[in-house]
PDB file of N, CA and C in Angstrom:
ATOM      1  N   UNK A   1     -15.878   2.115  -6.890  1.00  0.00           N
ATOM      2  CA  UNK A   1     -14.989   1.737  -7.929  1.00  0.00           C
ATOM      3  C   UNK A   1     -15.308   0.303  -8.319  1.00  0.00           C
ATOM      4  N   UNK A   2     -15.199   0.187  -9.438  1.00  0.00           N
ATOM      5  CA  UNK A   2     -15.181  -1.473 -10.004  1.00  0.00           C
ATOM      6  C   UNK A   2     -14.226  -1.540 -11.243  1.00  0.00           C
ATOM      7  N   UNK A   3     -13.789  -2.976 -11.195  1.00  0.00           N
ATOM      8  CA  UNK A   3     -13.093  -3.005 -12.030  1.00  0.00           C
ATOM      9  C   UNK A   3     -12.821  -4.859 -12.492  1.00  0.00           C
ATOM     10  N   UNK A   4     -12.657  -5.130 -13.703  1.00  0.00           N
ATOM     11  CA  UNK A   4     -12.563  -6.499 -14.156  1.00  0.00           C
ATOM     12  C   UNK A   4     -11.086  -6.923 -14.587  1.00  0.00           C
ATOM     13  N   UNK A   5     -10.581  -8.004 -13.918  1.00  0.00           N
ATOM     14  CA  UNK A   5      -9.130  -8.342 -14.158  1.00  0.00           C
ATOM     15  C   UNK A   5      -9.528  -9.895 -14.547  1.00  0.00           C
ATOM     16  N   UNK A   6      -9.688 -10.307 -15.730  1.00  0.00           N
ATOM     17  CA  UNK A   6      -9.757 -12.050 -16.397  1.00  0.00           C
ATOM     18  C   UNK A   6      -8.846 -11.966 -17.353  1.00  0.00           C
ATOM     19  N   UNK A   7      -9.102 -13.445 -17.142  1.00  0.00           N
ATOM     20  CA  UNK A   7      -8.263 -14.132 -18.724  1.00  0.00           C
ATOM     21  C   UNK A   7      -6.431 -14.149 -18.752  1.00  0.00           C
ATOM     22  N   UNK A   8      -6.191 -13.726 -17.475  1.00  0.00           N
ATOM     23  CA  UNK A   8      -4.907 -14.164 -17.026  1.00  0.00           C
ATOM     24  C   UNK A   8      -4.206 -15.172 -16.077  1.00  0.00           C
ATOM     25  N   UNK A   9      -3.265 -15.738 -16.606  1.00  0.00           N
ATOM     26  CA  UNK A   9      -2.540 -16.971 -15.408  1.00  0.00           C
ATOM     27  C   UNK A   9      -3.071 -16.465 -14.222  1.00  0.00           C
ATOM     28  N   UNK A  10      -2.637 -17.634 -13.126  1.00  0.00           N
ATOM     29  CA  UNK A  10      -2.871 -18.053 -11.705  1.00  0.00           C
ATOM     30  C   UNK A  10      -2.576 -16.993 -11.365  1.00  0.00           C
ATOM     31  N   UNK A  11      -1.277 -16.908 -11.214  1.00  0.00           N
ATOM     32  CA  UNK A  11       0.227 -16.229 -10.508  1.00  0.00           C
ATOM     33  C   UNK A  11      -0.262 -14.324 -10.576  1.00  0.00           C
ATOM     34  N   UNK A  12      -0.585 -14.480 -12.113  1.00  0.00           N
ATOM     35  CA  UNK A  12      -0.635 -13.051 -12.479  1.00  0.00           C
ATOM     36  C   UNK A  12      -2.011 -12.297 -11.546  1.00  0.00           C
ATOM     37  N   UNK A  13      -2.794 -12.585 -11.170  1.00  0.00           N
ATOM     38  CA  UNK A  13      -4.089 -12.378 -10.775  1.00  0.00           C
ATOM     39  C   UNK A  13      -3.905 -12.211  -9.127  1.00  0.00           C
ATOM     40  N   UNK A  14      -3.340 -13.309  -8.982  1.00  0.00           N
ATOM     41  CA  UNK A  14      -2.609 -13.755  -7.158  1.00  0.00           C
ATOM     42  C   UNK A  14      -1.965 -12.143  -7.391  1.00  0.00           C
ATOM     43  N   UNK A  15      -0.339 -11.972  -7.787  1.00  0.00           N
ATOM     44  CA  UNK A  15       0.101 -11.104  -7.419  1.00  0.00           C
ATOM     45  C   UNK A  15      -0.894  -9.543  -7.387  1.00  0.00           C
ATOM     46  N   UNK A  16      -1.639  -9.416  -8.339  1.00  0.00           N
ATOM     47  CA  UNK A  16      -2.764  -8.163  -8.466  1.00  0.00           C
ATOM     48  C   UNK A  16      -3.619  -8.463  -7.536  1.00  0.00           C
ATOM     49  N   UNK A  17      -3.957  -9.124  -6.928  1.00  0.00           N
ATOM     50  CA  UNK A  17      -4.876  -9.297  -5.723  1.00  0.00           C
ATOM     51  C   UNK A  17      -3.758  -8.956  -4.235  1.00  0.00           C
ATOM     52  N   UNK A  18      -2.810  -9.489  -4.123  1.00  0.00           N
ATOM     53  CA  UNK A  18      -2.123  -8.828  -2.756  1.00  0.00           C
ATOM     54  C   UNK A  18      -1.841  -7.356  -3.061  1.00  0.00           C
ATOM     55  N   UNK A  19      -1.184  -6.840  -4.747  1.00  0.00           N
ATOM     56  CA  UNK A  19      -0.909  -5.908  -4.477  1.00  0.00           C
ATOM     57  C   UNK A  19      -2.832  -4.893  -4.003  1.00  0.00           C
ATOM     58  N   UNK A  20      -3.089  -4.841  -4.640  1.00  0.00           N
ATOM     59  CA  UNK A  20      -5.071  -4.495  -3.890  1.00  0.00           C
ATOM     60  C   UNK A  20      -4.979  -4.371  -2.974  1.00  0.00           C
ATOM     61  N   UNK A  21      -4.797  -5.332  -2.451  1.00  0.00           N
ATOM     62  CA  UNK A  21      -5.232  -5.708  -0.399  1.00  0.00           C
ATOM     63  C   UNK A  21      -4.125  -4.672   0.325  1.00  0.00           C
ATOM     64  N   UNK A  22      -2.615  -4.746  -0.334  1.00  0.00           N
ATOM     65  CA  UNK A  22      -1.776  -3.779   0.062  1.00  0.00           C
ATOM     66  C   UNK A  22      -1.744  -2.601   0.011  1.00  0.00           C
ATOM     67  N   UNK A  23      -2.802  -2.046  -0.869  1.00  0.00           N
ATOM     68  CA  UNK A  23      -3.276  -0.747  -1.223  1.00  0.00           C
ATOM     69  C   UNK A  23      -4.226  -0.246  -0.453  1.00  0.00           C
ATOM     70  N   UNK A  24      -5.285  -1.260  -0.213  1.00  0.00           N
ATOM     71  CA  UNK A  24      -6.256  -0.955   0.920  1.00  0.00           C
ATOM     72  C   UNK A  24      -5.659  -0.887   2.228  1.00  0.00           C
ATOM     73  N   UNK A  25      -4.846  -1.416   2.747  1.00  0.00           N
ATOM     74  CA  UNK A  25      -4.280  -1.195   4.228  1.00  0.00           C
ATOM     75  C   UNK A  25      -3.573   0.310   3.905  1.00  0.00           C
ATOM     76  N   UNK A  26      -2.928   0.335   3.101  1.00  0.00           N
ATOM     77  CA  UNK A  26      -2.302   1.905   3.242  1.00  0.00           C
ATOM     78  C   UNK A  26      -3.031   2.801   3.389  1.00  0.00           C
ATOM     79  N   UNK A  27      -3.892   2.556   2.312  1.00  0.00           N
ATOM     80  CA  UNK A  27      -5.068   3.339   2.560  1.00  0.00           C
ATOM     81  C   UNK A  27      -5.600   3.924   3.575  1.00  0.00           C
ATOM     82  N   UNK A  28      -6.174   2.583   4.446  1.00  0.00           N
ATOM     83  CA  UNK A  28      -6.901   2.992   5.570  1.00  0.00           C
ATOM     84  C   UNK A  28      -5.772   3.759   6.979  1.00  0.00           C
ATOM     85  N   UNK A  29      -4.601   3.524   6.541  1.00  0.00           N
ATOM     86  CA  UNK A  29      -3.877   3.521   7.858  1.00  0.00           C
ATOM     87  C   UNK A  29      -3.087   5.267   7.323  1.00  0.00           C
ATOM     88  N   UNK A  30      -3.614   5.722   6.449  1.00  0.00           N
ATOM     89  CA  UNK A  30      -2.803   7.257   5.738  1.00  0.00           C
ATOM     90  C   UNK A  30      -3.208   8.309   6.838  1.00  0.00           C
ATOM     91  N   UNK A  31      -4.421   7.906   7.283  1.00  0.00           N
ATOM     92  CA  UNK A  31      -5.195   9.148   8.575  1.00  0.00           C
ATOM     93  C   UNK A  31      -4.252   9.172   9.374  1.00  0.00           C
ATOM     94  N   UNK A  32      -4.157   7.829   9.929  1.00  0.00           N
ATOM     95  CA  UNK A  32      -3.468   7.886  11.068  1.00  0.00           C
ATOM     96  C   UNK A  32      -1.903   8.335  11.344  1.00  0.00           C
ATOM     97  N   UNK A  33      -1.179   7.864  10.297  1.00  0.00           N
ATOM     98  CA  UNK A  33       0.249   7.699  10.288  1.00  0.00           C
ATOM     99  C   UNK A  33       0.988   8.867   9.520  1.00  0.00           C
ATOM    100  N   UNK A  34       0.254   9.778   8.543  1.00  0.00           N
ATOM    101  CA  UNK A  34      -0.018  11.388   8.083  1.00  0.00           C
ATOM    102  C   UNK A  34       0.590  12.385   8.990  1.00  0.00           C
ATOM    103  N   UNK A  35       1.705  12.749   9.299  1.00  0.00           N
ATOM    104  CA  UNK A  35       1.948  13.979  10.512  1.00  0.00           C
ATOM    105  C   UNK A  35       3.193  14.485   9.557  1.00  0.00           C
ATOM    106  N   UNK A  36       2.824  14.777   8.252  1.00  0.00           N
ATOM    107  CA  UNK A  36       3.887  16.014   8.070  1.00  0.00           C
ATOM    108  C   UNK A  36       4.058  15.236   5.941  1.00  0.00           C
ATOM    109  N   UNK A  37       4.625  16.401   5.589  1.00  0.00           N
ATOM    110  CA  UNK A  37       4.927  16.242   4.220  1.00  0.00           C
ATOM    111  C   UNK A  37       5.675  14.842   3.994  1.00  0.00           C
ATOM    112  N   UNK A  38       6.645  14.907   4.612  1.00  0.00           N
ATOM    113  CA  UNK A  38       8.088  13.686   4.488  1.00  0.00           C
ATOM    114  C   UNK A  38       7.058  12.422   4.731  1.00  0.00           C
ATOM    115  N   UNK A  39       6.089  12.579   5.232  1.00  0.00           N
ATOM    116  CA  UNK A  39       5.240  11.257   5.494  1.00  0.00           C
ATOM    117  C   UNK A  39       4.901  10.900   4.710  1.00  0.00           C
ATOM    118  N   UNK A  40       4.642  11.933   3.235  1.00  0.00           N
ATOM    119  CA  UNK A  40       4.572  11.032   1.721  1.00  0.00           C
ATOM    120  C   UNK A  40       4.861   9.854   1.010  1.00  0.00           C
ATOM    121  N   UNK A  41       6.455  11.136   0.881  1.00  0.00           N
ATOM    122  CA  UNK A  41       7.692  10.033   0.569  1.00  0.00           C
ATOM    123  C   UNK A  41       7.841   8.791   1.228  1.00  0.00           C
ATOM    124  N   UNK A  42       7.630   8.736   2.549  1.00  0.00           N
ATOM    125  CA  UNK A  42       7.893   7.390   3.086  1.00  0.00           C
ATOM    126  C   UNK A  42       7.056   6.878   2.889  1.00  0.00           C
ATOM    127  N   UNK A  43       5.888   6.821   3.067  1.00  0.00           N
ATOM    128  CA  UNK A  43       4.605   5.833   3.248  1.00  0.00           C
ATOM    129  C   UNK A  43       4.750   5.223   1.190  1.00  0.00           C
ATOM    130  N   UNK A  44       5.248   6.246   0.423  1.00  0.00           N
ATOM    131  CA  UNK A  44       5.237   5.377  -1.014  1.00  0.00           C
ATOM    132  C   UNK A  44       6.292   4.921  -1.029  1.00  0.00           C
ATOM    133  N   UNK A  45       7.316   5.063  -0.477  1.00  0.00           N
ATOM    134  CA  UNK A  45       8.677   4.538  -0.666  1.00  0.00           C
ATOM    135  C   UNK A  45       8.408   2.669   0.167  1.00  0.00           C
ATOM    136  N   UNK A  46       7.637   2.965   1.657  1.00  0.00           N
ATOM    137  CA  UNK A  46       7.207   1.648   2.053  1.00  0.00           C
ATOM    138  C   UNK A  46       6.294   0.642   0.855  1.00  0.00           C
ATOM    139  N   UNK A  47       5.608   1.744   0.609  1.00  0.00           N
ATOM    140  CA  UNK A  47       3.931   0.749  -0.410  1.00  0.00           C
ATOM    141  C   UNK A  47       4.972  -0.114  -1.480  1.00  0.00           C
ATOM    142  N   UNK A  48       5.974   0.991  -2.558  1.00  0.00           N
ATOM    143  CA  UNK A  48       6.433   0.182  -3.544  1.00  0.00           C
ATOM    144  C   UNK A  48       7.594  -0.328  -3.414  1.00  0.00           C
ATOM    145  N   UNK A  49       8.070  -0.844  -1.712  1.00  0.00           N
ATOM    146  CA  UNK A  49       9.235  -1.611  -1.916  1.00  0.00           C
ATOM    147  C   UNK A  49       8.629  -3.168  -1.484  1.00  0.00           C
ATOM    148  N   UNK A  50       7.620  -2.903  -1.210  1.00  0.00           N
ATOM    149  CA  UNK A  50       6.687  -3.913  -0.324  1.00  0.00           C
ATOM    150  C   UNK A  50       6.767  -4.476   0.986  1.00  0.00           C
ATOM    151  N   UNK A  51       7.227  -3.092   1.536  1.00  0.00           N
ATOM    152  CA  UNK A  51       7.184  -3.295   2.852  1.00  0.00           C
ATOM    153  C   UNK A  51       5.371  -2.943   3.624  1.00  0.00           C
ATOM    154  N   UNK A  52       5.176  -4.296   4.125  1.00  0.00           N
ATOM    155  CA  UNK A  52       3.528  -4.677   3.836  1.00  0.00           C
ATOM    156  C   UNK A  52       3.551  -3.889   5.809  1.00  0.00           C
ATOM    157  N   UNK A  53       4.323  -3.413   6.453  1.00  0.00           N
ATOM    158  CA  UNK A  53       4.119  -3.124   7.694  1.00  0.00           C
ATOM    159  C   UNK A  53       4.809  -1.846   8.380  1.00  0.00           C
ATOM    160  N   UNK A  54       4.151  -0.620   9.168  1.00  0.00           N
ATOM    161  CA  UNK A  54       5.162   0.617   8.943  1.00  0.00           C
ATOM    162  C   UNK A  54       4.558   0.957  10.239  1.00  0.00           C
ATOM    163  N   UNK A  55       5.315   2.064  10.633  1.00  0.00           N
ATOM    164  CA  UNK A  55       5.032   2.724  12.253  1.00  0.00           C
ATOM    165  C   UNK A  55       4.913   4.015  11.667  1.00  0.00           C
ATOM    166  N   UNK A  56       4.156   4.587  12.825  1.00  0.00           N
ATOM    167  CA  UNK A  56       4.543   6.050  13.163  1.00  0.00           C
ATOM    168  C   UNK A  56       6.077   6.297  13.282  1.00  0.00           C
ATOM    169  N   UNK A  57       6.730   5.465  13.831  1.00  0.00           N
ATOM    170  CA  UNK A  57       8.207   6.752  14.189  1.00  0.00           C
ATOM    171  C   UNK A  57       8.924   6.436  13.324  1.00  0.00           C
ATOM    172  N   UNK A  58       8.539   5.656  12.163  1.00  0.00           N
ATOM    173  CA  UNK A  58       9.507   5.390  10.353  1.00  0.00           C
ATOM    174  C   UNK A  58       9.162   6.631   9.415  1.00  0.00           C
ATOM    175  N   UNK A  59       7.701   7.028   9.991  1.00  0.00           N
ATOM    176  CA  UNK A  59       7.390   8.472   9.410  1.00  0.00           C
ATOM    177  C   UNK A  59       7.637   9.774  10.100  1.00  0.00           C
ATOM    178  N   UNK A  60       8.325   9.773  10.817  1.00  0.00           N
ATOM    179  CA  UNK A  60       8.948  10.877  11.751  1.00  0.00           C
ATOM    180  C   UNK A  60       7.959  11.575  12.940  1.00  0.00           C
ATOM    181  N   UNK A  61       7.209  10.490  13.611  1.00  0.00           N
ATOM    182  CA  UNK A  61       6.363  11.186  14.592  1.00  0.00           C
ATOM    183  C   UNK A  61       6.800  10.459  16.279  1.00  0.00           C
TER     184      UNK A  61
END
């Protein structure tokens, strides 16, 4: 994937860069923390409240 984000304020670029990095940790951590449907809902309900840190037993395992 590639993609170009210019020509915007500081702030605006900062916040699109953590949200990224916050996307990539979910990412990588979906294998692991994955044990059932309801694990959906939670794991997006964590991503877009910005809760940047989650367990297994918040996803019902």
């Amino acid at each position: 994937m590639a993609g170009r984000f210019q020509k915007f304020d500081a702030e605006m670029i900062e916040d699109r860069l953590r949200s990224m990095g916050r996307l990539l940790q979910f990412t990588r951590q979906t294998d692991m923390l994955m044990v059932g449907e309801d694990s959906v809902a939670a794991m997006a309900e964590c991503f877009f409240t910005g809760a940047c840190q989650f367990t297994a037993e918040g996803l019902g395992k």
